[in-house]
N, C-alpha and C. Protein backbone atom coordinates (compact mmCIF):
# COMPACT_ATOMS: atom_id res chain seq x y z
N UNK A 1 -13.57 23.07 -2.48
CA UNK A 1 -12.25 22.58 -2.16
C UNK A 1 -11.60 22.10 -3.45
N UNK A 2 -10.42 21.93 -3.46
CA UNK A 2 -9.48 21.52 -4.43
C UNK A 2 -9.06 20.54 -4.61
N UNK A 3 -9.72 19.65 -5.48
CA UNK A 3 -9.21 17.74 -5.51
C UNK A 3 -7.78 17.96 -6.90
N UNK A 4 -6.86 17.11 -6.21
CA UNK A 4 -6.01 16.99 -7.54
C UNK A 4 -5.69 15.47 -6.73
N UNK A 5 -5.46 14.92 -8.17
CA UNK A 5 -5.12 12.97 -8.58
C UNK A 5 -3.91 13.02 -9.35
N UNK A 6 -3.06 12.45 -8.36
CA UNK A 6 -2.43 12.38 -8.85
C UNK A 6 -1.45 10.93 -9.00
N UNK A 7 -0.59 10.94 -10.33
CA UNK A 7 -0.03 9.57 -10.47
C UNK A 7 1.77 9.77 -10.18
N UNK A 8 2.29 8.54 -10.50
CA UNK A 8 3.83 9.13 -10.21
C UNK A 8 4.33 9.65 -11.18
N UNK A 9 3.46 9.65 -12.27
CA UNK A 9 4.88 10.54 -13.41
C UNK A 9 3.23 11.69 -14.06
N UNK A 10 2.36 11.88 -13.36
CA UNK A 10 1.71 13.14 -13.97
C UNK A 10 0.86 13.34 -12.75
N UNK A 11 -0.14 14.47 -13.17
CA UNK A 11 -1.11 14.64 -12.86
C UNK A 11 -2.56 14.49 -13.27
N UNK A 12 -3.37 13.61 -12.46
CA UNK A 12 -4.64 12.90 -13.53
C UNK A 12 -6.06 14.22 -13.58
N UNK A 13 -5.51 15.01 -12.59
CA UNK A 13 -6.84 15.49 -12.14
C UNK A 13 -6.79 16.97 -11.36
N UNK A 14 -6.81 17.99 -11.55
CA UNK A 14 -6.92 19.26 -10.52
C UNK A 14 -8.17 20.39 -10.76
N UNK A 15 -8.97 19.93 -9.93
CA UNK A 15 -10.29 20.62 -10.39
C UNK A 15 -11.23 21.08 -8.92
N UNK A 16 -11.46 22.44 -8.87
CA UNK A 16 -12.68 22.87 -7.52
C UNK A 16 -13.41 21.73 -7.76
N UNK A 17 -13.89 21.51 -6.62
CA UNK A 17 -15.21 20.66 -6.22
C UNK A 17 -15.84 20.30 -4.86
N UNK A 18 -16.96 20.11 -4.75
CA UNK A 18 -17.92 20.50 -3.53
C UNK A 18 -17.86 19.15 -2.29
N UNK A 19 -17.58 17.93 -3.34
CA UNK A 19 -17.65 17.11 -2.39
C UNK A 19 -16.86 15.57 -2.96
N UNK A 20 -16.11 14.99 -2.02
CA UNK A 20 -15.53 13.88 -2.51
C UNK A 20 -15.56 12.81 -1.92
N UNK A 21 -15.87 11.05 -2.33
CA UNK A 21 -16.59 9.83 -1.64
C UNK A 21 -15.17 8.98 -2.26
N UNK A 22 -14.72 8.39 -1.59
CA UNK A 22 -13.55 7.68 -1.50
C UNK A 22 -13.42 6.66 -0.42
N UNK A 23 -12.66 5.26 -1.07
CA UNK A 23 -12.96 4.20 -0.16
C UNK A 23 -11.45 3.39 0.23
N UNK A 24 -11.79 4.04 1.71
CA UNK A 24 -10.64 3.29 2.18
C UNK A 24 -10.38 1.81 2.94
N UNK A 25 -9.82 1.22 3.65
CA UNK A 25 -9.45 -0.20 4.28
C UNK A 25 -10.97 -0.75 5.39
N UNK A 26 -11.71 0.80 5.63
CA UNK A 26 -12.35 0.43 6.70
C UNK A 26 -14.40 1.03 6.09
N UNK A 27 -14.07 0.98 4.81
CA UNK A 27 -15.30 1.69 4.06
C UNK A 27 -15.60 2.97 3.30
N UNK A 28 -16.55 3.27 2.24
CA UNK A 28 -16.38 3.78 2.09
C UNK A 28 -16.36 5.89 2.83
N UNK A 29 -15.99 7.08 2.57
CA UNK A 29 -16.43 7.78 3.58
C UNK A 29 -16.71 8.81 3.02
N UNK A 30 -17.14 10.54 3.12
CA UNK A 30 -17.28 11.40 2.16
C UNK A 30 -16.29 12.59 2.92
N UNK A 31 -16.03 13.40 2.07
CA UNK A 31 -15.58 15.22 2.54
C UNK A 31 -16.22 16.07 2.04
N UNK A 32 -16.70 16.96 2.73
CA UNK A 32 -16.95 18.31 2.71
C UNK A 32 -15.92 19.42 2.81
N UNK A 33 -16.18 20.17 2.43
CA UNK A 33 -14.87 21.69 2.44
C UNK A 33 -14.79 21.79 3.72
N UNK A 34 -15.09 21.55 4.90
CA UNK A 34 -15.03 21.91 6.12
C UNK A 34 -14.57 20.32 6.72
N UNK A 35 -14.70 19.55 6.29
CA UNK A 35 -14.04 18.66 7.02
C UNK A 35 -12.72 18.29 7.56
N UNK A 36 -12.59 17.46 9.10
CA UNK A 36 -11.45 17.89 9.70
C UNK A 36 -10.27 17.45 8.60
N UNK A 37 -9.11 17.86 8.89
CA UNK A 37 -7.73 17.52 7.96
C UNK A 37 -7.54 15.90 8.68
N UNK A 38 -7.19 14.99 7.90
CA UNK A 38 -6.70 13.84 8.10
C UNK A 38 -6.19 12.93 7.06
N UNK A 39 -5.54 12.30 7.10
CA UNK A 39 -4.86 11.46 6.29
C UNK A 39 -5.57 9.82 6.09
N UNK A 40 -5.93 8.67 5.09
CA UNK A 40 -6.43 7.97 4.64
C UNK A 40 -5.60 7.40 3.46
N UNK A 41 -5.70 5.73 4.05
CA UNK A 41 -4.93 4.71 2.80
C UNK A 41 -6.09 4.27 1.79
N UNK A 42 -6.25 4.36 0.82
CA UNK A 42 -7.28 3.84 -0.07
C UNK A 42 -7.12 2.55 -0.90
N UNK A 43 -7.91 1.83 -0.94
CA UNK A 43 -8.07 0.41 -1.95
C UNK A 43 -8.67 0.66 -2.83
N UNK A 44 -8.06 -0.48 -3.75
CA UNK A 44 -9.03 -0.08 -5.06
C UNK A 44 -9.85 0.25 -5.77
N UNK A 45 -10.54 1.08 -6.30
CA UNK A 45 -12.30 0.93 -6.09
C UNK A 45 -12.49 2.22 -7.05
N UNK A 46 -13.58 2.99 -6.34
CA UNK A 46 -13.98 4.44 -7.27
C UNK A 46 -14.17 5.54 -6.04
N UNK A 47 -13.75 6.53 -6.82
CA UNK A 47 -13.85 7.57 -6.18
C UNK A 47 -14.64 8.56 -7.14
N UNK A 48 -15.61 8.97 -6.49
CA UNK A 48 -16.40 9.85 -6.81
C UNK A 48 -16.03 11.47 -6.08
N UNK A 49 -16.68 12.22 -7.26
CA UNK A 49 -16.72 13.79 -6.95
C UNK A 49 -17.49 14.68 -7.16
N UNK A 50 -18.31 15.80 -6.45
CA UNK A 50 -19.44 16.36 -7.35
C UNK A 50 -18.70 17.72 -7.08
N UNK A 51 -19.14 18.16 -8.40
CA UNK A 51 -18.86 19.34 -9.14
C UNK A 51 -19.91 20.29 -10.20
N UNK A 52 -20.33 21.37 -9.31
CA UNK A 52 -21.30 22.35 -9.84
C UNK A 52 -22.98 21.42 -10.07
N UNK A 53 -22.90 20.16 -9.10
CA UNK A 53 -24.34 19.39 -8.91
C UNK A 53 -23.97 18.41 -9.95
N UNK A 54 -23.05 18.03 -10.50
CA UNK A 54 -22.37 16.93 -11.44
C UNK A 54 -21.66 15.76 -10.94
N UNK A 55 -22.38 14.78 -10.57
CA UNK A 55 -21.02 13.46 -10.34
C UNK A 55 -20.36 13.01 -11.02
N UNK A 56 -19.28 12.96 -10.69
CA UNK A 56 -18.01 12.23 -11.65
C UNK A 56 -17.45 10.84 -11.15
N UNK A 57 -16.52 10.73 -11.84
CA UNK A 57 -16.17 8.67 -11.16
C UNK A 57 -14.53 8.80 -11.73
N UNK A 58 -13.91 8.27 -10.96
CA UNK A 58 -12.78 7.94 -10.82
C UNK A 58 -12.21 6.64 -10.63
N UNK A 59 -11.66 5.79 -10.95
CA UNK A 59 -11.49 4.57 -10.67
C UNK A 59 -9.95 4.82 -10.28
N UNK A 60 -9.84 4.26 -8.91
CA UNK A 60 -8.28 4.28 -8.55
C UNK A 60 -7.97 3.08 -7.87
N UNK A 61 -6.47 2.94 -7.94
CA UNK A 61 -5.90 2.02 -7.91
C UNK A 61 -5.00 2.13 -6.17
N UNK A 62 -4.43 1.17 -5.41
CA UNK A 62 -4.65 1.55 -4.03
C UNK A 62 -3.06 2.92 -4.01
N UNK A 63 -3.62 3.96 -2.94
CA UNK A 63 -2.88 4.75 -2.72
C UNK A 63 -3.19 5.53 -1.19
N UNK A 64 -3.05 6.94 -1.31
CA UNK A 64 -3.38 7.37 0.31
C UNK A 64 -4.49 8.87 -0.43
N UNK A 65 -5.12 9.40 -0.03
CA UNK A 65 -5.40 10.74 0.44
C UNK A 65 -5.23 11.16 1.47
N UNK A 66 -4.79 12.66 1.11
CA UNK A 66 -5.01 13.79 2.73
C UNK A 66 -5.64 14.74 2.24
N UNK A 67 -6.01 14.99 2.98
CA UNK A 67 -7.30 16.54 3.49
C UNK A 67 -6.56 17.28 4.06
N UNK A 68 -6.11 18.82 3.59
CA UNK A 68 -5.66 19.37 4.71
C UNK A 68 -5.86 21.11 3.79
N UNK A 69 -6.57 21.75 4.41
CA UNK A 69 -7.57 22.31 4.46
C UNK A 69 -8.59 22.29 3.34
N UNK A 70 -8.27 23.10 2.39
CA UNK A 70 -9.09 22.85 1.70
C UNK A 70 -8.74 22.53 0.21
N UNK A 71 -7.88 21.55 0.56
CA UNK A 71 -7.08 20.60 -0.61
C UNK A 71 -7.25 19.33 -0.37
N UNK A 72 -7.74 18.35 -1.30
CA UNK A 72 -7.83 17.11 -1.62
C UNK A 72 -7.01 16.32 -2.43
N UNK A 73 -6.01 16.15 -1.41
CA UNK A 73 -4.46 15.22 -2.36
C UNK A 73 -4.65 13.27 -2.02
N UNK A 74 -4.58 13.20 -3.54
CA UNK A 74 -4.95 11.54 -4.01
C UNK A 74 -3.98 10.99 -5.04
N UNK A 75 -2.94 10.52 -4.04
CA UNK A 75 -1.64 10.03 -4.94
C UNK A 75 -2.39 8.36 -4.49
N UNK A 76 -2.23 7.86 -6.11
CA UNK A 76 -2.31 6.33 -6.41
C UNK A 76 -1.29 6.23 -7.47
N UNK A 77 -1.45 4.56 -7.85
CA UNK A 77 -0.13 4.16 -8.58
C UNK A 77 -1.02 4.61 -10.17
N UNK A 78 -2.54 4.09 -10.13
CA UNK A 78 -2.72 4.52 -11.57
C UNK A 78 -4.44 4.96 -11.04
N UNK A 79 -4.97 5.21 -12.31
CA UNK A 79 -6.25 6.22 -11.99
C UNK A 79 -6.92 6.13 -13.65
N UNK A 80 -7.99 6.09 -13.75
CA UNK A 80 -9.15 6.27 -14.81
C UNK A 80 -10.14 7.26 -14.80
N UNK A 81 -10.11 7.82 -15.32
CA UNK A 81 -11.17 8.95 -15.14
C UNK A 81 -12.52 8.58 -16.43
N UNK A 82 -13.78 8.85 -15.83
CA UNK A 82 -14.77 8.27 -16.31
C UNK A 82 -16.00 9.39 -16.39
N UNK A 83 -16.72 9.75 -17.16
CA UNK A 83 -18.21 10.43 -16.85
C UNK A 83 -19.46 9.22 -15.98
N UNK A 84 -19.20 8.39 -16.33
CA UNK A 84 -20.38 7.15 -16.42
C UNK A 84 -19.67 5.87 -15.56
N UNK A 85 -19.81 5.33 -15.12
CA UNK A 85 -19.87 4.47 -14.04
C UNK A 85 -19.66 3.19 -15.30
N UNK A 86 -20.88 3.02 -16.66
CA UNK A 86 -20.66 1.61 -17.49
C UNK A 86 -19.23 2.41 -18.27
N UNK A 87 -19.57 3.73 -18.89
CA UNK A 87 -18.07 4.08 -19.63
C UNK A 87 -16.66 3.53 -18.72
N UNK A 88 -16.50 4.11 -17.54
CA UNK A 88 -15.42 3.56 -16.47
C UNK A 88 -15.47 2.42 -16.51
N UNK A 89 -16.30 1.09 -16.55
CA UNK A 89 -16.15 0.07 -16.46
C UNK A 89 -15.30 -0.61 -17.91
N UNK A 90 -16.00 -0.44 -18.79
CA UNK A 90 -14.94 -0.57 -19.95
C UNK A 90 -13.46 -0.63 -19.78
N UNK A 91 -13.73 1.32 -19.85
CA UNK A 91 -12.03 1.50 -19.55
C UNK A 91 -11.01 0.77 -18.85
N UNK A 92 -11.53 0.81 -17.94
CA UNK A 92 -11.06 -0.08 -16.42
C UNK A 92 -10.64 -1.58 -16.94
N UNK A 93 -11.61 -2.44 -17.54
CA UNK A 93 -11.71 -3.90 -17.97
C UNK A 93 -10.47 -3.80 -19.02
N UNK A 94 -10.22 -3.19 -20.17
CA UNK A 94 -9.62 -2.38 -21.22
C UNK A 94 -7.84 -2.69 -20.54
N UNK A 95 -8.09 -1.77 -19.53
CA UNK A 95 -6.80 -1.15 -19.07
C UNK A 95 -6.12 -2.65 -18.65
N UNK A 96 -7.19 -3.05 -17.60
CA UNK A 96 -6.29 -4.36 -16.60
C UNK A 96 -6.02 -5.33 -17.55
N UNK A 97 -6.62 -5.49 -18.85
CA UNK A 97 -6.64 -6.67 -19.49
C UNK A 97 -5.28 -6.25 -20.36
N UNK A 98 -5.02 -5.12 -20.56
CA UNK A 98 -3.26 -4.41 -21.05
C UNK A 98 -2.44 -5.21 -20.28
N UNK A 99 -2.78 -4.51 -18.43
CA UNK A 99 -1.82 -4.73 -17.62
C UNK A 99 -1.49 -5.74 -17.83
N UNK A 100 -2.08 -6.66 -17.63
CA UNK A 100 -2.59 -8.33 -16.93
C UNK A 100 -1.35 -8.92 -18.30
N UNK A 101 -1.27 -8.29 -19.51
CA UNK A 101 -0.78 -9.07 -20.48
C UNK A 101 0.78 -8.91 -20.80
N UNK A 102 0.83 -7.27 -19.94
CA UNK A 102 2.21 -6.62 -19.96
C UNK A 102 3.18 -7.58 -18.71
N UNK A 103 2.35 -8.04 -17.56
CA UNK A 103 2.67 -8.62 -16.49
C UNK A 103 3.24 -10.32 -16.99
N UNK A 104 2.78 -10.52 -17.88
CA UNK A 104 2.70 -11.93 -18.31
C UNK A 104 4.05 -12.32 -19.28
N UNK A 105 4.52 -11.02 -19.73
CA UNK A 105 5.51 -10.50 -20.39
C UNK A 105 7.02 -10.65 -19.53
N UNK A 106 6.42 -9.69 -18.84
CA UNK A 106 7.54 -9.50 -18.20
C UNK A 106 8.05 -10.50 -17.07
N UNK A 107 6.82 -11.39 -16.20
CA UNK A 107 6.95 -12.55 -15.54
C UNK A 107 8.09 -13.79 -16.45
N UNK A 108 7.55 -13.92 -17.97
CA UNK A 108 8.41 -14.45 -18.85
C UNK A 108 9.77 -14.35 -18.75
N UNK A 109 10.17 -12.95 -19.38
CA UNK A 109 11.46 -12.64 -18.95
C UNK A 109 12.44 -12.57 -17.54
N UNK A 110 11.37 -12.17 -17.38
CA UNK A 110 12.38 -12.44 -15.35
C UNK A 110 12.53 -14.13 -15.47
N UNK A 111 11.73 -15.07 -15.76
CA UNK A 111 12.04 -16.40 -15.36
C UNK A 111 13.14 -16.74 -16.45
N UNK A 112 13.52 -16.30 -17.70
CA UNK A 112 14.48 -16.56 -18.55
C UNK A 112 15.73 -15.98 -17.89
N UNK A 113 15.51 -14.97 -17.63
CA UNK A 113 17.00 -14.46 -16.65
C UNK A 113 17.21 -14.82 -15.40
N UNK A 114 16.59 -15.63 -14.60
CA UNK A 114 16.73 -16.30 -14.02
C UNK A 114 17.28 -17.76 -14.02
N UNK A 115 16.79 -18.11 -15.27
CA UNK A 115 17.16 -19.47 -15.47
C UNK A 115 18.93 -19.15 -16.25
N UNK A 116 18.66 -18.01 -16.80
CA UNK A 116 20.67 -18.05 -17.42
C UNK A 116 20.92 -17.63 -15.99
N UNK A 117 20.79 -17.23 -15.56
CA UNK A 117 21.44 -16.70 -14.03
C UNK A 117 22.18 -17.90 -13.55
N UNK A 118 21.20 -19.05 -13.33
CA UNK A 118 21.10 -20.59 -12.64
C UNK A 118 22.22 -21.26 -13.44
N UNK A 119 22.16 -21.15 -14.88
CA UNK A 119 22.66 -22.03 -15.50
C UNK A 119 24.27 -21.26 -15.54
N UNK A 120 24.20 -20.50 -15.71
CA UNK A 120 25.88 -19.61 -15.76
C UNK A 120 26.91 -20.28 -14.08
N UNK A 121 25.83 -20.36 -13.28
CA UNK A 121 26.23 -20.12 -12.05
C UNK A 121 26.70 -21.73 -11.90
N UNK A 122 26.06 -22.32 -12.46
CA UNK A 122 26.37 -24.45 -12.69
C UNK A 122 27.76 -24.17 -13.41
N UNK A 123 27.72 -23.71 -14.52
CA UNK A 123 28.87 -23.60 -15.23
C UNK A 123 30.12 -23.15 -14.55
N UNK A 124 30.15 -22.44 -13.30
CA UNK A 124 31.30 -22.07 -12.87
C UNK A 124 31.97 -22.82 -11.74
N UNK A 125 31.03 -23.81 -11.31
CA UNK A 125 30.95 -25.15 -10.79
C UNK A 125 32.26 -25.95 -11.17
């Protein structure tokens, strides 16, 4: 079957593969090429894939998959792709500790434009 990962401004991932383990709200679950078509919200976590007797690791961020026949569509907001489970962990630690600092940034600025917002708005008082 055909897994592709994808993000909102690319594509992380489009590759045959035999089998895919992905974890959604209620645990984790697996697919086979024959499994029924259905749709699934996913939480954060890893998604695994085997390919030609090879596991792979995916670290995704919360989104949905569907199954529908023998396509495996995995839109999340962001995604890591990993050989190794400790390599992915890095990355992963790496990445959020970006986010975490870009967020801290921008929390800043929203409260500065907020506060001229406040203060403009006294002034017209």
């Amino acid at each position: 079957m055909t897994l592709k990962i994808l993000l909102p401004e690319r594509v992380v991932l489009h590759e045959t593969v035999d089998k895919v383990v992905a974890e959604g709200g209620n645990g984790s679950f697996g697919l086979l090429p024959r499994h029924i078509d259905f749709v699934a919200p996913l939480v954060p976590g890893i998604l695994s894939y085997t390919q030609d007797g090879e596991e792979a690791f995916v670290a995704v961020d919360e989104g949905v998959l569907v199954k529908c026949g023998g396509e495996v569509l995995v839109s999340v907001r962001d995604a890591v792709l990993g050989p190794s489970l400790e390599s992915l962990e890095e990355t992963v630690r790496t990445r959020f500790d970006e986010r975490r600092d870009q967020e801290r940034v921008m929390h800043s600025a929203l409260a500065k434009l907020e506060a001229e917002v406040v203060r403009r708005f006294m002034e017209l008082r």
